[in-house]
Each structure stands twice: as structure tokens, then as C-alpha cells.
Protein backbone atom coordinates (compact mmCIF):
# COMPACT_ATOMS: atom_id res chain seq x y z
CA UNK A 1 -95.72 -93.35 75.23
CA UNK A 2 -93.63 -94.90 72.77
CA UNK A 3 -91.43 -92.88 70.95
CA UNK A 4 -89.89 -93.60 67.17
CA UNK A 5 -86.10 -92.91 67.13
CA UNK A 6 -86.42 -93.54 63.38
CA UNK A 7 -85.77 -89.90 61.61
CA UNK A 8 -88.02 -89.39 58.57
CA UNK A 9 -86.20 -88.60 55.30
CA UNK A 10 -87.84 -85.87 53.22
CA UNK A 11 -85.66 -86.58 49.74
CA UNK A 12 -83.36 -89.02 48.39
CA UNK A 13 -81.49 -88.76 45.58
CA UNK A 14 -79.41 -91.42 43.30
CA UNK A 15 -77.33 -89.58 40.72
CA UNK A 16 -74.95 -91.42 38.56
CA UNK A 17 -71.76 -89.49 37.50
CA UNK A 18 -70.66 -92.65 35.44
CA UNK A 19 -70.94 -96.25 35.03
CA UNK A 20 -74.44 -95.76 33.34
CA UNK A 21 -74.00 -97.94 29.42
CA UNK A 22 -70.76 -97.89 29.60
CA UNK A 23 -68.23 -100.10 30.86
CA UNK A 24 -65.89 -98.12 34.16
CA UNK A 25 -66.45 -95.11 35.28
CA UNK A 26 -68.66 -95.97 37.97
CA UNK A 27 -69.39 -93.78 40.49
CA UNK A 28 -72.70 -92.88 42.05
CA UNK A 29 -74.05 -90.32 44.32
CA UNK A 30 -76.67 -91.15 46.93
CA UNK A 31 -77.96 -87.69 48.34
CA UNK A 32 -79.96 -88.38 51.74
CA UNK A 33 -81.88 -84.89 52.55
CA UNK A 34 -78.52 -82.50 52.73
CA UNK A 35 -76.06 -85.53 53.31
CA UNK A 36 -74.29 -86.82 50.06
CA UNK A 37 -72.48 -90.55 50.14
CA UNK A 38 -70.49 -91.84 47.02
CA UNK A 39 -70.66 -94.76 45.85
CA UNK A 40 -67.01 -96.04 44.03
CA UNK A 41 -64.55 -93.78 42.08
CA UNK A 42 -63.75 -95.89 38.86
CA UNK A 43 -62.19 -95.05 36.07
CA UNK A 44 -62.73 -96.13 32.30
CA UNK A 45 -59.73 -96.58 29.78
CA UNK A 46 -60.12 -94.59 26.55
CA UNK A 47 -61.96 -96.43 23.47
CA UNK A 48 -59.38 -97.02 20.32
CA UNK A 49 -60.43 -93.35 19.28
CA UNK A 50 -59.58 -91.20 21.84
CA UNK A 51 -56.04 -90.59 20.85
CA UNK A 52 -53.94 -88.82 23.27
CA UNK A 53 -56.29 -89.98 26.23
CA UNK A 54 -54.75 -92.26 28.91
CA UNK A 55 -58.12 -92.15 31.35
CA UNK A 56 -61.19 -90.89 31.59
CA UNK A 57 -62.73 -89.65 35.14
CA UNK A 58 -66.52 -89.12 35.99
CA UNK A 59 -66.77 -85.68 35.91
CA UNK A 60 -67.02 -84.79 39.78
CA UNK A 61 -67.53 -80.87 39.57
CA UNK A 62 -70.91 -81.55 41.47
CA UNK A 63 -69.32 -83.25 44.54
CA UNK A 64 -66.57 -80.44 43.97
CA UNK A 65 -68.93 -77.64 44.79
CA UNK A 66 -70.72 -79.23 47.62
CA UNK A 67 -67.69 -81.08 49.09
CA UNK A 68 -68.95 -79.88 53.04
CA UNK A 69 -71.70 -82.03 52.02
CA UNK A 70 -69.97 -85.34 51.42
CA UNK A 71 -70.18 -87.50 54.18
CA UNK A 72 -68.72 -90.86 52.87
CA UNK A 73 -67.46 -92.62 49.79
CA UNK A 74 -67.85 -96.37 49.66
CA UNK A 75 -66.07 -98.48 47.65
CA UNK A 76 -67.70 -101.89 46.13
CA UNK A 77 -64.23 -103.45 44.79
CA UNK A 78 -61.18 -103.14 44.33
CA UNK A 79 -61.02 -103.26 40.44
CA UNK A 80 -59.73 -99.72 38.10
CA UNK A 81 -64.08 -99.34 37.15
CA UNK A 82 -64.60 -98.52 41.11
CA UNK A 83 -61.36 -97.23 42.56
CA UNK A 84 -59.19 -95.92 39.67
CA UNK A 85 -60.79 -92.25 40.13
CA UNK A 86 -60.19 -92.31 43.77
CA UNK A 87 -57.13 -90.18 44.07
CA UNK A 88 -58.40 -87.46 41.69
CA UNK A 89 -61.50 -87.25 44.20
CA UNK A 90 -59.88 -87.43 47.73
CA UNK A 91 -57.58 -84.82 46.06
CA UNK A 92 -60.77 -82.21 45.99
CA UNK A 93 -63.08 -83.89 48.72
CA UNK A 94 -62.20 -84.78 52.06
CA UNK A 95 -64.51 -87.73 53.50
CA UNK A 96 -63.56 -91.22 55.07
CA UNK A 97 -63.68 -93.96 52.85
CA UNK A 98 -65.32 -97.32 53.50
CA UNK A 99 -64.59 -100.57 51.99
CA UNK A 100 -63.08 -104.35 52.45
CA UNK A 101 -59.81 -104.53 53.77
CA UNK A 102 -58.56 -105.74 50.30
CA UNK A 103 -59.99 -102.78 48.35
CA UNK A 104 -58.67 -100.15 51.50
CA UNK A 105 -55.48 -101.93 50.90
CA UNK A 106 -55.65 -101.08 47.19
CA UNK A 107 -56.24 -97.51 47.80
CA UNK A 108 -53.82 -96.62 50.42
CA UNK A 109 -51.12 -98.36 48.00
CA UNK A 110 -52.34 -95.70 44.94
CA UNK A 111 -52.36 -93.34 47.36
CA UNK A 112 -49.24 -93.72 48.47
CA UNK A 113 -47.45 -94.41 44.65
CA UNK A 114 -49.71 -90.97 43.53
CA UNK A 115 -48.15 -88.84 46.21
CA UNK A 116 -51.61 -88.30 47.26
CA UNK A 117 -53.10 -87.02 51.11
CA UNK A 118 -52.33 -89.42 53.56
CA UNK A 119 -54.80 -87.85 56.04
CA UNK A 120 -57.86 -90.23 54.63
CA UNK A 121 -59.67 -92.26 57.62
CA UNK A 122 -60.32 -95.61 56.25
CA UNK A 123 -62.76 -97.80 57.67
CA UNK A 124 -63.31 -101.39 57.06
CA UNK A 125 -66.35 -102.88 56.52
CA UNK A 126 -67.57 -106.57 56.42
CA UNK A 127 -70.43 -108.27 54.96
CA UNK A 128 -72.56 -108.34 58.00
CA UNK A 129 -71.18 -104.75 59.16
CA UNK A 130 -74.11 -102.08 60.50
CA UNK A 131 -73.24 -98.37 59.63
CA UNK A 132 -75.24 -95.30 60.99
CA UNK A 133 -74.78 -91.89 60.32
């Protein structure tokens, strides 16, 4: 008898929270039956108009309110469009983050000038890395 070890995935989900015609702001949501995995935290600087701005944040009430649910957030790069959001999300989410050793390196260091958690797990991944979960 040969047996599949493969489990069968009833629903995925992609949501975009930014990034979607518009330049920064990315940050993605890929929802695998209950498990959610994000994908970058950018930021976007305000447009000429938006007086009194500095940034602007995907709004991440959804990951917010399912936050038990979050089992990863994995960064692309290491430019403001995919990590400049990070601190305001590890500040309401707790999940390891994944990403090169350059763009880990470029967190921890916001991290660390923001004042915020130290408790992260980072991992590092490479081009030919193999993640399961």
C-alpha cells in the first residue's frame, strides 16, 4: 500500500493589504486553510498632498484580529516598499520572520533604533532553501 504524505488543502487565499497600483505598501496575505503567512511589510511615503503625513501603513486590522493565526511573515527585500511597515506589525503580531541575511540584518537594525520587541526569531533563508510547515 502506498500511502500519500501530501496533505490536501481545502482553500487558499491571496489577499493584498497594499502594494496593489500603487507604488510601496506591499504586503500580502497568503491564507492556507486556517494558517495565514505574510508576505513583506512595506511602507509608502505620502504623495505631495497628504500634508501632515510622514508614512502610510497597509492597514493590518485583519492580521490584528486573527494574529493566533499568523504563522510567518516573509520578507522579499530589504527596501522601505517591503520592510518599512515591519515594526508597526511585529508590534501587534508575534510570528518569526524569514528573509536573506541582508534584509534580517535590516530589520533587526529598525528594530533595534524603534525600541521595538527583541523577542522576534529570525530565520534566514537562501535561494535554494526548502521550508515546510
Amino acid at each position: 500500500m502506498v500511502s500519500n504524505s501530501k496533505v490536501k488543502h481545502e482553500e487558499i487565499k491571496i489577499i493584498p493589504l497594499g502594494g496593489v497600483g500603487e507604488i510601496g505598501k506591499n504586503m500580502y496575505i497568503v491564507e492556507v486553510d486556517e494558517d495565514i503567512f505574510v508576505i513583506d511589510a512595506g511602507l509608502m511615503f505620502p504623495e505631495n498632498e497628504m500634508l501632515g503625513i510622514d508614512i502610510v501603513i497597509p492597514d493590518i486590522q485583519y492580521l490584528e484580529q486573527n494574529r493566533g493565526r499568523v504563522k510567518g511573515i516573509f520578507l522579499t527585500h530589504g527596501h522601505e516598499d517591503s520592510i518599512g511597515a515591519i515594526s508597526y506589525l511585529l508590534d501587534k503580531v508575534r510570528a518569526p520572520v524569514y528573509g536573506t541575511r541582508l534584509t534580517n540584518a535590516l530589520v533587526k537594525a529598525r528594530l533595534k533604533d524603534e525600541q521595538v520587541r527583541t523577542d522576534v526569531k529570525f530565520y534566514t533563508i537562501h535561494s535554494d532553501s526548502r521550508l515546510q510547515f
